[in-house]
N, C-alpha and C. Protein backbone atom coordinates (compact mmCIF):
# COMPACT_ATOMS: atom_id res chain seq x y z
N UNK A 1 21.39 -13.26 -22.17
CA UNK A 1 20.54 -13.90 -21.18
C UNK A 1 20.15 -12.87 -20.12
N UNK A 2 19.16 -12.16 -20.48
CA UNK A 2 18.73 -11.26 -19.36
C UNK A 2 17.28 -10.92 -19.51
N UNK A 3 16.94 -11.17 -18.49
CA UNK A 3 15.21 -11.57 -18.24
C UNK A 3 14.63 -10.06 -19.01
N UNK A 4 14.78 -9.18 -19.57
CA UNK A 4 13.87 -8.23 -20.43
C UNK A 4 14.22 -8.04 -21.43
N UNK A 5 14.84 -8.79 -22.02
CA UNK A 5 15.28 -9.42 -23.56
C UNK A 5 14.97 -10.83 -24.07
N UNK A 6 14.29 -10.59 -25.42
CA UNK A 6 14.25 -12.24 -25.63
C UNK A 6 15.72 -13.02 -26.10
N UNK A 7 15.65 -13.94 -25.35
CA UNK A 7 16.82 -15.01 -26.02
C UNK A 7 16.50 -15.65 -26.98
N UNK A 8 17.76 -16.47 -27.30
CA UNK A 8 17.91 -16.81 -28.76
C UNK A 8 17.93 -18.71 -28.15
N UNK A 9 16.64 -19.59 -28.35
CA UNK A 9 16.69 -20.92 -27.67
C UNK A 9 17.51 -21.51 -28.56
N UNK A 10 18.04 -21.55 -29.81
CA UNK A 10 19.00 -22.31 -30.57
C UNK A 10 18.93 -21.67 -31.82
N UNK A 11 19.83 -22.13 -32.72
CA UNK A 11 19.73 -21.85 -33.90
C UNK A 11 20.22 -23.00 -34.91
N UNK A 12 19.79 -22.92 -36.38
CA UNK A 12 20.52 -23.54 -37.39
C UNK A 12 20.32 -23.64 -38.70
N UNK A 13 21.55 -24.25 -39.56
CA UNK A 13 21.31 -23.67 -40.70
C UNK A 13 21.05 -24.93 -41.97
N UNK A 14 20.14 -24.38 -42.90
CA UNK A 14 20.30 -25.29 -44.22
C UNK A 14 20.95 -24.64 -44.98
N UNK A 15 21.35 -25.16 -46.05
CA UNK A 15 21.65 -25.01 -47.18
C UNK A 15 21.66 -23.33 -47.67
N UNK A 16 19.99 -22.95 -47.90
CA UNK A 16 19.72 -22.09 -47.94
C UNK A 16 19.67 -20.87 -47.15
N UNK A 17 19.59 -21.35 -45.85
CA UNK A 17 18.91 -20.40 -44.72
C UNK A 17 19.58 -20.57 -43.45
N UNK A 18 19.62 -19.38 -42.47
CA UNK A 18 20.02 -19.69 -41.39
C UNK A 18 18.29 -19.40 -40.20
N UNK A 19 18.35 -20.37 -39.73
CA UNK A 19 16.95 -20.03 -38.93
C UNK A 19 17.57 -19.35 -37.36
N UNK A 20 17.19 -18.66 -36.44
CA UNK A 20 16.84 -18.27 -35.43
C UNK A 20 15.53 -18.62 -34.42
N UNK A 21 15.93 -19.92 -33.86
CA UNK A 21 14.75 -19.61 -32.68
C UNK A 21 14.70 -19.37 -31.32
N UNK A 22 13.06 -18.66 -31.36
CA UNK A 22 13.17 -17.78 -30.52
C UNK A 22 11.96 -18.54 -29.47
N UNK A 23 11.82 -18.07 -28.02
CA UNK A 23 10.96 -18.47 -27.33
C UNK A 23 9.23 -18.00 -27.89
N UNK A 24 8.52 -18.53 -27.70
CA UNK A 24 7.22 -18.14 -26.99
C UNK A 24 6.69 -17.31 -26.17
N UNK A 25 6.39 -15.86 -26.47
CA UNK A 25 5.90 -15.01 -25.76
C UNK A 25 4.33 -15.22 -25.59
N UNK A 26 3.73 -15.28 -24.83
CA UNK A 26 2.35 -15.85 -25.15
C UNK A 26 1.25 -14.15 -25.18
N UNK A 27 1.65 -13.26 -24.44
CA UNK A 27 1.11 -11.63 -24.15
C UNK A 27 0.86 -10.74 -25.84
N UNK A 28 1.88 -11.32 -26.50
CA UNK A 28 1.98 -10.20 -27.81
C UNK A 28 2.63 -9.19 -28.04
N UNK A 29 2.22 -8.59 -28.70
CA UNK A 29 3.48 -7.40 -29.32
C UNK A 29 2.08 -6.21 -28.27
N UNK A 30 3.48 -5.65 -27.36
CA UNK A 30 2.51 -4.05 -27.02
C UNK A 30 2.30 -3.66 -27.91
N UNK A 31 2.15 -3.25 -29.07
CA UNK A 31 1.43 -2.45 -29.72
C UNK A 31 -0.21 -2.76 -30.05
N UNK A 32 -0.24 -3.87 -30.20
CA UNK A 32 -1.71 -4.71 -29.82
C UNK A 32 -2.48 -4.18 -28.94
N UNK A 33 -1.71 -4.54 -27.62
CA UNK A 33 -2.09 -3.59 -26.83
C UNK A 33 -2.81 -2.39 -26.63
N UNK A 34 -1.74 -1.72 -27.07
CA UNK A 34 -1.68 -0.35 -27.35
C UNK A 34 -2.99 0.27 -27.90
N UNK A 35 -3.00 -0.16 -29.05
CA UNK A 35 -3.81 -0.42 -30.47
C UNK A 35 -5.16 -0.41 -29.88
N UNK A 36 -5.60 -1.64 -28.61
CA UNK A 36 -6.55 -1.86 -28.37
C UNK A 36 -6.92 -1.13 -26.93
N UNK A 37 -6.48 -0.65 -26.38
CA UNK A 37 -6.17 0.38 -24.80
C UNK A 37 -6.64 1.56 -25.52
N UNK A 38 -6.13 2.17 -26.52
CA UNK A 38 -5.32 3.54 -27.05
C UNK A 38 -4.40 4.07 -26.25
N UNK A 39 -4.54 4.25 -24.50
CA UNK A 39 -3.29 4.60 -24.24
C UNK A 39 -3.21 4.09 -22.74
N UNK A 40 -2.27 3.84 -21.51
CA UNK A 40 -2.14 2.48 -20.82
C UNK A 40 -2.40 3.58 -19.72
N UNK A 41 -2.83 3.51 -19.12
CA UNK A 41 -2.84 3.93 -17.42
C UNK A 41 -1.55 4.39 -16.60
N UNK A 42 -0.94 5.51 -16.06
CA UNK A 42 0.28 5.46 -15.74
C UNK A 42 0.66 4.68 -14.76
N UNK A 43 0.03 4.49 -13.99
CA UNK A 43 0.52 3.28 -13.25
C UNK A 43 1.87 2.26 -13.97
N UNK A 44 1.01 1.60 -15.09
CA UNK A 44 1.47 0.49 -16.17
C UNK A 44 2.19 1.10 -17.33
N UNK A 45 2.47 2.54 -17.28
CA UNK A 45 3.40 3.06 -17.96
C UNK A 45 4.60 3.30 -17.00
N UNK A 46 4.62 3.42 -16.00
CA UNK A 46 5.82 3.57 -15.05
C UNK A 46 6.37 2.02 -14.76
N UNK A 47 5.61 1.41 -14.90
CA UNK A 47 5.97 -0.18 -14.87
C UNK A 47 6.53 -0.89 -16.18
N UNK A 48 6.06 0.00 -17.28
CA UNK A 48 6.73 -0.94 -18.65
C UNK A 48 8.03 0.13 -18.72
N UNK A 49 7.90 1.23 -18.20
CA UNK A 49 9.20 2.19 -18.35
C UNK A 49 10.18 1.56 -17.37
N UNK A 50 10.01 1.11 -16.25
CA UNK A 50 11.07 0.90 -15.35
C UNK A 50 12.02 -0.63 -16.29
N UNK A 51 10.79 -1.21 -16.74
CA UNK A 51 11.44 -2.53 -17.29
C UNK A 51 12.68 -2.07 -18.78
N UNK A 52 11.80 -0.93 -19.00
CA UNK A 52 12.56 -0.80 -20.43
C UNK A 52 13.63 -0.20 -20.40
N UNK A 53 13.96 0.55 -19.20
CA UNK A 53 14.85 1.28 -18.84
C UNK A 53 16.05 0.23 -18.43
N UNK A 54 15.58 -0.67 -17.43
CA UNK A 54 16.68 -1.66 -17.33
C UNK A 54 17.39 -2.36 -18.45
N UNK A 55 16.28 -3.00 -19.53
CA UNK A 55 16.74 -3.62 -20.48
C UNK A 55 17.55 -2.47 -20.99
N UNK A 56 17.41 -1.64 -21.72
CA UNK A 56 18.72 -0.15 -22.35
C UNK A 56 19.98 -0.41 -21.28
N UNK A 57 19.98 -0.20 -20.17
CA UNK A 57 20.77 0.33 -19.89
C UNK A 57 21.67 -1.17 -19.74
N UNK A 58 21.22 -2.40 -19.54
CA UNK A 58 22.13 -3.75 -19.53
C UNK A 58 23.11 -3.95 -21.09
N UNK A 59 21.34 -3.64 -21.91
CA UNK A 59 22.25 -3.21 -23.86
C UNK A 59 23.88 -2.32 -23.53
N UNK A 60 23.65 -1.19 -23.42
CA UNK A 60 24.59 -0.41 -22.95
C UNK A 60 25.53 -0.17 -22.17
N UNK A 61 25.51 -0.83 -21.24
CA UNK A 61 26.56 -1.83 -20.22
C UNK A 61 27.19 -2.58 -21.24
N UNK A 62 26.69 -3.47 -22.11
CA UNK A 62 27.40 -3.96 -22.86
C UNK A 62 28.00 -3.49 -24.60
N UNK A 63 27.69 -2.54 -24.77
CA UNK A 63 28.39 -1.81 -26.16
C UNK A 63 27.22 -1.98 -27.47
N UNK A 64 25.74 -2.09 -26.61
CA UNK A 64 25.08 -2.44 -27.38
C UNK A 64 23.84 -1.27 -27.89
N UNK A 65 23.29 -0.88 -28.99
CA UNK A 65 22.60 0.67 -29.23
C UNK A 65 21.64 -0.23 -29.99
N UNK A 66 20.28 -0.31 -29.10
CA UNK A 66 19.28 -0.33 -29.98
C UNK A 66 18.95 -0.21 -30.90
N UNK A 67 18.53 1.21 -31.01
CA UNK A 67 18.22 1.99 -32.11
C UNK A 67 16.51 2.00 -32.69
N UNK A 68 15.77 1.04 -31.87
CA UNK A 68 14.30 0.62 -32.85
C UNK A 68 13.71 0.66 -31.99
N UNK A 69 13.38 0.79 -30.46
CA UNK A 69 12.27 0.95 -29.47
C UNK A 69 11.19 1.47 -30.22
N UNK A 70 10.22 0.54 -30.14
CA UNK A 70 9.14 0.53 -30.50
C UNK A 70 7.92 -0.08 -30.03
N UNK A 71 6.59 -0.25 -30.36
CA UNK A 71 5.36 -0.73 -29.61
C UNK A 71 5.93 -2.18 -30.14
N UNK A 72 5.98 -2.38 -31.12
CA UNK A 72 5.80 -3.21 -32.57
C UNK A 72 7.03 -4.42 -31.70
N UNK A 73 8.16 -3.90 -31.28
CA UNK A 73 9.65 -4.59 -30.78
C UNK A 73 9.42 -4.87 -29.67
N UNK A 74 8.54 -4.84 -28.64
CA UNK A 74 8.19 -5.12 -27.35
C UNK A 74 7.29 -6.23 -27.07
N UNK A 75 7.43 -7.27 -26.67
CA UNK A 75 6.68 -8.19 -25.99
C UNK A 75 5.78 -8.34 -25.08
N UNK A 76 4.72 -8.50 -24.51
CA UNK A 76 4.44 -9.26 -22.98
C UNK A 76 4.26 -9.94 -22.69
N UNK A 77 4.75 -10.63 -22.11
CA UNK A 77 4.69 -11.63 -21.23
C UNK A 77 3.56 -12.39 -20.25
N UNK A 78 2.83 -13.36 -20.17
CA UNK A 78 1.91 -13.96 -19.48
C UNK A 78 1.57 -12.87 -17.95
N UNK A 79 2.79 -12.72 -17.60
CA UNK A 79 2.85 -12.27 -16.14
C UNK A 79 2.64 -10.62 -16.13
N UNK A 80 2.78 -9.94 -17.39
CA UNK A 80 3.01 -8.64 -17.44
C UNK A 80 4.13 -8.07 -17.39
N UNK A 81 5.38 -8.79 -17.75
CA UNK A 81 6.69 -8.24 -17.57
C UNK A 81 7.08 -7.99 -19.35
N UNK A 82 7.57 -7.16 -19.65
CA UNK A 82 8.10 -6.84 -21.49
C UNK A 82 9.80 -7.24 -21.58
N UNK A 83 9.14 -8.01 -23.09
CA UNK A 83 11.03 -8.48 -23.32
C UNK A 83 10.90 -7.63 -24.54
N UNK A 84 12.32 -6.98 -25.11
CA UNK A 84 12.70 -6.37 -25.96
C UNK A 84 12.82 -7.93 -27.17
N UNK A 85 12.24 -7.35 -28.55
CA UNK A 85 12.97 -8.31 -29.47
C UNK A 85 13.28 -7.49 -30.59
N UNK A 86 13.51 -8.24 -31.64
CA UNK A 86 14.11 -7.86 -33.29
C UNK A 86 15.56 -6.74 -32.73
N UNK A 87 16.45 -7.48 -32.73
CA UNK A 87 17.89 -6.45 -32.64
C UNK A 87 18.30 -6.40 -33.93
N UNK A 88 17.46 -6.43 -35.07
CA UNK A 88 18.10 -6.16 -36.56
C UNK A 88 18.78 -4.59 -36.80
N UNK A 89 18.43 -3.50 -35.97
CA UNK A 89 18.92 -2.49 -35.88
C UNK A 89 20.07 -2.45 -34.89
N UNK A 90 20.18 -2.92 -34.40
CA UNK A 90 21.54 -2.85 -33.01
C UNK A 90 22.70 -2.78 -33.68
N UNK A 91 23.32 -2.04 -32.89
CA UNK A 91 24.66 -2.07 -33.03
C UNK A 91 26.07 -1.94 -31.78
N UNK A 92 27.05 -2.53 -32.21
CA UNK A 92 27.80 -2.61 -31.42
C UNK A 92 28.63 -1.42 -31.56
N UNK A 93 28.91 -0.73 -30.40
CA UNK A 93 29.56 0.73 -29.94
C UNK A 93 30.93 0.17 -29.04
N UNK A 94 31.71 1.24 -29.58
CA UNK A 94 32.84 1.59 -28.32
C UNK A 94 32.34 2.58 -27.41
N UNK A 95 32.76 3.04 -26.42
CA UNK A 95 32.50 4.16 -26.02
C UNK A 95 32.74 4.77 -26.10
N UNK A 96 31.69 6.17 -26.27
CA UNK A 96 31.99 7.30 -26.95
C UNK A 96 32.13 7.17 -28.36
N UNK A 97 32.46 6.01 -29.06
CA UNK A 97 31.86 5.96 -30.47
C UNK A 97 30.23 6.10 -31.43
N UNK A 98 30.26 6.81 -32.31
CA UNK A 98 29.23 7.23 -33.10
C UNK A 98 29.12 6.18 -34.03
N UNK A 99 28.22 6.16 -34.81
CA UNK A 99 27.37 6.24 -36.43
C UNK A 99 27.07 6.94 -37.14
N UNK A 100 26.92 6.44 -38.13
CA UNK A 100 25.76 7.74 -38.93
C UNK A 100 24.89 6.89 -39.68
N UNK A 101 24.82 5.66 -39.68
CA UNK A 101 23.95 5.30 -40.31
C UNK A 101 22.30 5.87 -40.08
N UNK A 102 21.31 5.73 -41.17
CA UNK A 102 19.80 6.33 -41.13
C UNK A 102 18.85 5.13 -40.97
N UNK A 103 18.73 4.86 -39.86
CA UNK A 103 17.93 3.69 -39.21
C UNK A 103 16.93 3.76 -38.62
N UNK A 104 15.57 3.19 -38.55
CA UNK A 104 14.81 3.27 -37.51
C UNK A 104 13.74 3.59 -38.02
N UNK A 105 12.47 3.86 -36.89
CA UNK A 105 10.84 4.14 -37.36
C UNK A 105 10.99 5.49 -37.55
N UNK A 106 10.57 6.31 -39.10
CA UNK A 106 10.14 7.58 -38.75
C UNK A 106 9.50 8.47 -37.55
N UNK A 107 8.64 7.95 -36.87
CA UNK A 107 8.19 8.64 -36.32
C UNK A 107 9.27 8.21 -34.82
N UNK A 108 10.07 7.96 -34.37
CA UNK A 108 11.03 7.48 -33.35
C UNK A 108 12.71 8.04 -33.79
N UNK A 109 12.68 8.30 -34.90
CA UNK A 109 13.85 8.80 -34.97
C UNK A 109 14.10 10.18 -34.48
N UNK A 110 15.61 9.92 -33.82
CA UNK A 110 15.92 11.26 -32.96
C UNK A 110 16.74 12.23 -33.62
N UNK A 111 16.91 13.44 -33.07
CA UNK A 111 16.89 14.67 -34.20
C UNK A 111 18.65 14.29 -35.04
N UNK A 112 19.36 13.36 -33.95
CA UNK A 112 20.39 13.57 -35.04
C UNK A 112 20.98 12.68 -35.97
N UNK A 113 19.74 11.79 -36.10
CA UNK A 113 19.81 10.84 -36.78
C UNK A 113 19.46 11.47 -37.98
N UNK A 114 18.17 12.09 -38.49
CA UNK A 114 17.69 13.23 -39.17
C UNK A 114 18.76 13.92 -39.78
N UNK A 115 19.75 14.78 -38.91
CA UNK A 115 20.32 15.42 -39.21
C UNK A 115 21.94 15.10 -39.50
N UNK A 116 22.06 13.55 -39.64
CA UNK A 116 23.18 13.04 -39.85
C UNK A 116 24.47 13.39 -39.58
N UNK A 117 23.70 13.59 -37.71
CA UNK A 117 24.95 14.15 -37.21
C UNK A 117 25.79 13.29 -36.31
N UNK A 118 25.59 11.82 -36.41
CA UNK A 118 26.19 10.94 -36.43
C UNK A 118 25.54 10.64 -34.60
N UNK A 119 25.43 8.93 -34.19
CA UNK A 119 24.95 8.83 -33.02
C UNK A 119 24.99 8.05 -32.11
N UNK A 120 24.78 7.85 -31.02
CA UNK A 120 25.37 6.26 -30.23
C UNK A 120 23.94 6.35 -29.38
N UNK A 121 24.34 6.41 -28.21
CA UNK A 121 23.09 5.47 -27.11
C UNK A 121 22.01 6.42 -26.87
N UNK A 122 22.42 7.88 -26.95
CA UNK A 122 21.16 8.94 -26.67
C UNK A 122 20.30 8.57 -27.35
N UNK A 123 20.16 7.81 -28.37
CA UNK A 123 19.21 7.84 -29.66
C UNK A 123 18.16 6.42 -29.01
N UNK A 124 18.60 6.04 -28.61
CA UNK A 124 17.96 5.09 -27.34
C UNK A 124 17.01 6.03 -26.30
N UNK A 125 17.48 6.92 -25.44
CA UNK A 125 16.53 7.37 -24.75
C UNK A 125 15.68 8.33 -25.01
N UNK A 126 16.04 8.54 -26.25
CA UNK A 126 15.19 9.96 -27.22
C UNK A 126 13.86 8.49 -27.72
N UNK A 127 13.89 8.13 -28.10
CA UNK A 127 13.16 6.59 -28.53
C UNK A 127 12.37 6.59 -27.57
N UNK A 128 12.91 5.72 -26.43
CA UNK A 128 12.31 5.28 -24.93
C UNK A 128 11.24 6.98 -24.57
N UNK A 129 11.15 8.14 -24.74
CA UNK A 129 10.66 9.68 -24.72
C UNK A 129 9.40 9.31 -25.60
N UNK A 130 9.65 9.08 -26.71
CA UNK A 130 8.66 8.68 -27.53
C UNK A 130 7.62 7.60 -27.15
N UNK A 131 8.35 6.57 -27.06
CA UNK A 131 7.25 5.71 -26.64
C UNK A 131 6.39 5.85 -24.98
N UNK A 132 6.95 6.49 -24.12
CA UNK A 132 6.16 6.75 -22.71
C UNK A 132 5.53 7.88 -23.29
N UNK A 133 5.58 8.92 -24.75
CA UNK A 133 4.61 9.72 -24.92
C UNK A 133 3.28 9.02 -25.29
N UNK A 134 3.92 8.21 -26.56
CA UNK A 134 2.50 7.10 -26.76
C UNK A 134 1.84 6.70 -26.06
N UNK A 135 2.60 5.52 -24.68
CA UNK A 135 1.91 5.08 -24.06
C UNK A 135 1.06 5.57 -22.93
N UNK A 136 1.29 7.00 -22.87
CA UNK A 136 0.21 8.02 -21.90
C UNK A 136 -1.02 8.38 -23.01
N UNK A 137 -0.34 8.79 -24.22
CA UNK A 137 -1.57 10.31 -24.94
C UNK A 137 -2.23 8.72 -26.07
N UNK A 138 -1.42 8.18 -26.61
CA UNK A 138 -2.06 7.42 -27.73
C UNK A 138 -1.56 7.44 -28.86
N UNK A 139 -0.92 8.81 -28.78
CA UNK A 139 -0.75 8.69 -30.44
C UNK A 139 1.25 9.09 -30.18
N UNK A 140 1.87 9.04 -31.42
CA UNK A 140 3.29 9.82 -30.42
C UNK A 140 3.39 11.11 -31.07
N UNK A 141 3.98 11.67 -30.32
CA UNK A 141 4.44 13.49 -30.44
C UNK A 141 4.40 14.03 -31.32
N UNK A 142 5.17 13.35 -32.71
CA UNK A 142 5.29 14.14 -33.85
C UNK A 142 4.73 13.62 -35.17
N UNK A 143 3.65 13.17 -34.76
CA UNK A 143 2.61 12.07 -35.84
C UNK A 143 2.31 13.11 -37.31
N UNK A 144 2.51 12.61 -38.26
CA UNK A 144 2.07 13.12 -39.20
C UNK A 144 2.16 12.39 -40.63
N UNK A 145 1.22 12.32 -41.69
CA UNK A 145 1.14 11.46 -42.47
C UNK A 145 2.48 11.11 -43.52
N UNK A 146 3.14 12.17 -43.37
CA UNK A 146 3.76 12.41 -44.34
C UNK A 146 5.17 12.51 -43.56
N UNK A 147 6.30 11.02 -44.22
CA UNK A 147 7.50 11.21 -43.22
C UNK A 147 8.51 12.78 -43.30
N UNK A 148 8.27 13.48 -44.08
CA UNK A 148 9.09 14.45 -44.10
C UNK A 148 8.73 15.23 -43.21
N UNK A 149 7.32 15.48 -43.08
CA UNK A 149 6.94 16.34 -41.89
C UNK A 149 6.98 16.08 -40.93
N UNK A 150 6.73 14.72 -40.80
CA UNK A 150 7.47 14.21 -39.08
C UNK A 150 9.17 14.23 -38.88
N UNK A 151 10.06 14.30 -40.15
CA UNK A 151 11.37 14.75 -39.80
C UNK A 151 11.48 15.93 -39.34
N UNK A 152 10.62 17.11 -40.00
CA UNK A 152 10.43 18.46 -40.05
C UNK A 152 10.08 18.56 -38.36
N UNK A 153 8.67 18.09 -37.78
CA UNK A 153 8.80 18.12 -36.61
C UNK A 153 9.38 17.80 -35.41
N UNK A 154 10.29 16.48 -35.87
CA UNK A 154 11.06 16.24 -34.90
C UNK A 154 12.54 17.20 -34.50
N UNK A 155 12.89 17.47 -36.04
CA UNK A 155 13.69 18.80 -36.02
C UNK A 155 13.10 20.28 -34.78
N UNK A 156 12.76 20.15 -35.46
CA UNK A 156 11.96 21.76 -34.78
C UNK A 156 11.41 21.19 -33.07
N UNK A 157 11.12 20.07 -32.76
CA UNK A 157 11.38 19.62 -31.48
C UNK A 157 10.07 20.76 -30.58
N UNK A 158 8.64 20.70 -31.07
CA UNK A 158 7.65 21.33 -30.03
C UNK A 158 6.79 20.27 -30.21
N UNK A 159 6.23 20.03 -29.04
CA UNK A 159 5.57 19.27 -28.53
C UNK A 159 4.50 19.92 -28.02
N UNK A 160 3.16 18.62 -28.60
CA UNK A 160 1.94 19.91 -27.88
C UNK A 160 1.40 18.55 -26.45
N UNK A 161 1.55 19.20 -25.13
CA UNK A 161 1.33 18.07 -24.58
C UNK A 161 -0.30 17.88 -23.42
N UNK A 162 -0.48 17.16 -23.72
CA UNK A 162 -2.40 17.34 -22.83
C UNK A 162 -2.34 17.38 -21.70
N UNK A 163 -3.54 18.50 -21.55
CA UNK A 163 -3.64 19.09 -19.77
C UNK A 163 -3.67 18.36 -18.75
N UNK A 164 -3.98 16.52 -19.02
CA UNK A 164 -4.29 15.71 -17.92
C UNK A 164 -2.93 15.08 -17.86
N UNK A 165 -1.69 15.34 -18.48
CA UNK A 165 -0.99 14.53 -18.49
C UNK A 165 0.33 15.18 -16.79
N UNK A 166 0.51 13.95 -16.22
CA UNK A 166 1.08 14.24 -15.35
C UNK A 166 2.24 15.42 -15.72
N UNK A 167 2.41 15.81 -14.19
CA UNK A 167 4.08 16.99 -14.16
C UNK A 167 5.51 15.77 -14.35
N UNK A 168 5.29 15.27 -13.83
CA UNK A 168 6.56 14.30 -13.41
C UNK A 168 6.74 13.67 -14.49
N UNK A 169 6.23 12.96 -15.35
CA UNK A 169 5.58 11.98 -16.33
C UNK A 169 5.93 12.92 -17.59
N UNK A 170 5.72 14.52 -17.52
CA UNK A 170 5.92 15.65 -19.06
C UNK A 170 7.17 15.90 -18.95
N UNK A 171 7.81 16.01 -17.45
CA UNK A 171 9.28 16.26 -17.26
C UNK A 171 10.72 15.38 -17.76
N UNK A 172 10.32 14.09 -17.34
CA UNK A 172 10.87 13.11 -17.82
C UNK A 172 10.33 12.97 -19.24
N UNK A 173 9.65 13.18 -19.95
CA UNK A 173 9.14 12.69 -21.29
C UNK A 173 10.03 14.14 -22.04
N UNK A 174 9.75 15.39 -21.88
CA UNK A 174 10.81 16.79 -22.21
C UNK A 174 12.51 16.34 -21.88
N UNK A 175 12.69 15.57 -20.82
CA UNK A 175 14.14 15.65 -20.78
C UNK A 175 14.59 14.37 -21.83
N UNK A 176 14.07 13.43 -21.96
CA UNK A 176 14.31 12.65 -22.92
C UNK A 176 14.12 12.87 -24.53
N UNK A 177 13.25 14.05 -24.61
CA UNK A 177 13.32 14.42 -25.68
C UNK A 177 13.72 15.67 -26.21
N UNK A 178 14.98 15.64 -25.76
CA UNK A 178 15.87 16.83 -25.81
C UNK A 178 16.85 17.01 -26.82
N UNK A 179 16.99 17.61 -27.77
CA UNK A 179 17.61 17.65 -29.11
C UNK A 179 19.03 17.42 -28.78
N UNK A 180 19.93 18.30 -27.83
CA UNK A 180 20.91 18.42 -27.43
C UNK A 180 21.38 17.02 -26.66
N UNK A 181 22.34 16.38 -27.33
CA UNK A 181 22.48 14.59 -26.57
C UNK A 181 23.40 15.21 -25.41
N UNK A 182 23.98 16.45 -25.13
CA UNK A 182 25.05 16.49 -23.61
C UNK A 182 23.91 17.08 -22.52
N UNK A 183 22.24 17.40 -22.62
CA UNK A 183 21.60 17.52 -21.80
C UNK A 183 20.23 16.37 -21.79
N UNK A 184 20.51 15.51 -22.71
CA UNK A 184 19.21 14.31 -22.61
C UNK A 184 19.62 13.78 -21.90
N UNK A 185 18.22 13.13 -20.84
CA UNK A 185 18.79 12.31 -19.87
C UNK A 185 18.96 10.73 -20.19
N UNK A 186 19.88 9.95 -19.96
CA UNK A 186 20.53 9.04 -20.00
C UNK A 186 20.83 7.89 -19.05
């Protein structure tokens, strides 16, 4: 129950099936958005970042790792506020406990997921890096048709980033997308 997550209004089961329901978002999936913007104004990128940042870090307060931040997993809301949905990737962490499972959108996966070097909550703000790249330039960082080459680039970790794009806005978007999880910011 926390206002930048969708809740779960009841659930139940037949025979066959267990159903999940969920509220009514009436805004859509940001990526719609997205899709139809190509890329959001920073203003309204510092505003869907502040929200998304809270929602992570309440996940994580509670032992909880995303893992799927995405356009596609994001909501809006009538008012303009974003709820996180689909936790089919989440997982529950100890602290300081890892994974290794290979989860997530190619083009969002962080380098050590790739490199199956096993992972917990950084892989969350390497994600959250990605998507404030999208939602400034349009497209994200390491786009390429072919998923191996977007593993290849996310490995190799260069970024080509556009001249109009803010200092503050490239800084935070570089520190979040930092290969090394004991210097990504968190």
């Amino acid at each position: 129950n926390y206002p930048f997550l969708v809740g779960m209004s009841f659930c139940f089961q037949t025979e066959e099936r267990v159903y999940f329901v969920l509220p009514f978002i009436r805004g859509g999936e940001l990526f719609q958005h997205l899709r139809q913007y190509k890329y959001f104004p920073e203003k309204n990128v510092k505003f869907y970042a502040s929200i998304i940042g809270l929602a992570l870090e309440y996940l994580h307060k509670n032992g909880v790792v995303y893992r799927d931040i995405k356009p596609e997993n994001i909501l809006l809301e009538e008012d303009g506020y974003l709820k996180l949905i689909d936790f089919g990737m989440a997982k529950i962490l100890k602290e300081g406990e890892i994974t290794n499972s290979f989860c997530g959108t190619p083009e969002y996966l962080a380098p050590e997921i790739i490199l199956n070097k096993g992972h917990g909550k950084p892989v969350d703000w390497w994600t959250m890096g990605i998507l404030l790249f999208e939602m400034l330039v349009g497209i994200d960082p390491f786009s390429d048709d072919d998923p191996m080459k977007t593993y290849q680039k996310i490995v190799k970790g260069k970024i080509h980033y556009p001249k109009d794009i803010n200092k503050d806005a490239k800084s935070l978007i570089k520190h979040l997308l930092t290969a090394d999880v004991s210097k990504r910011y968190d």
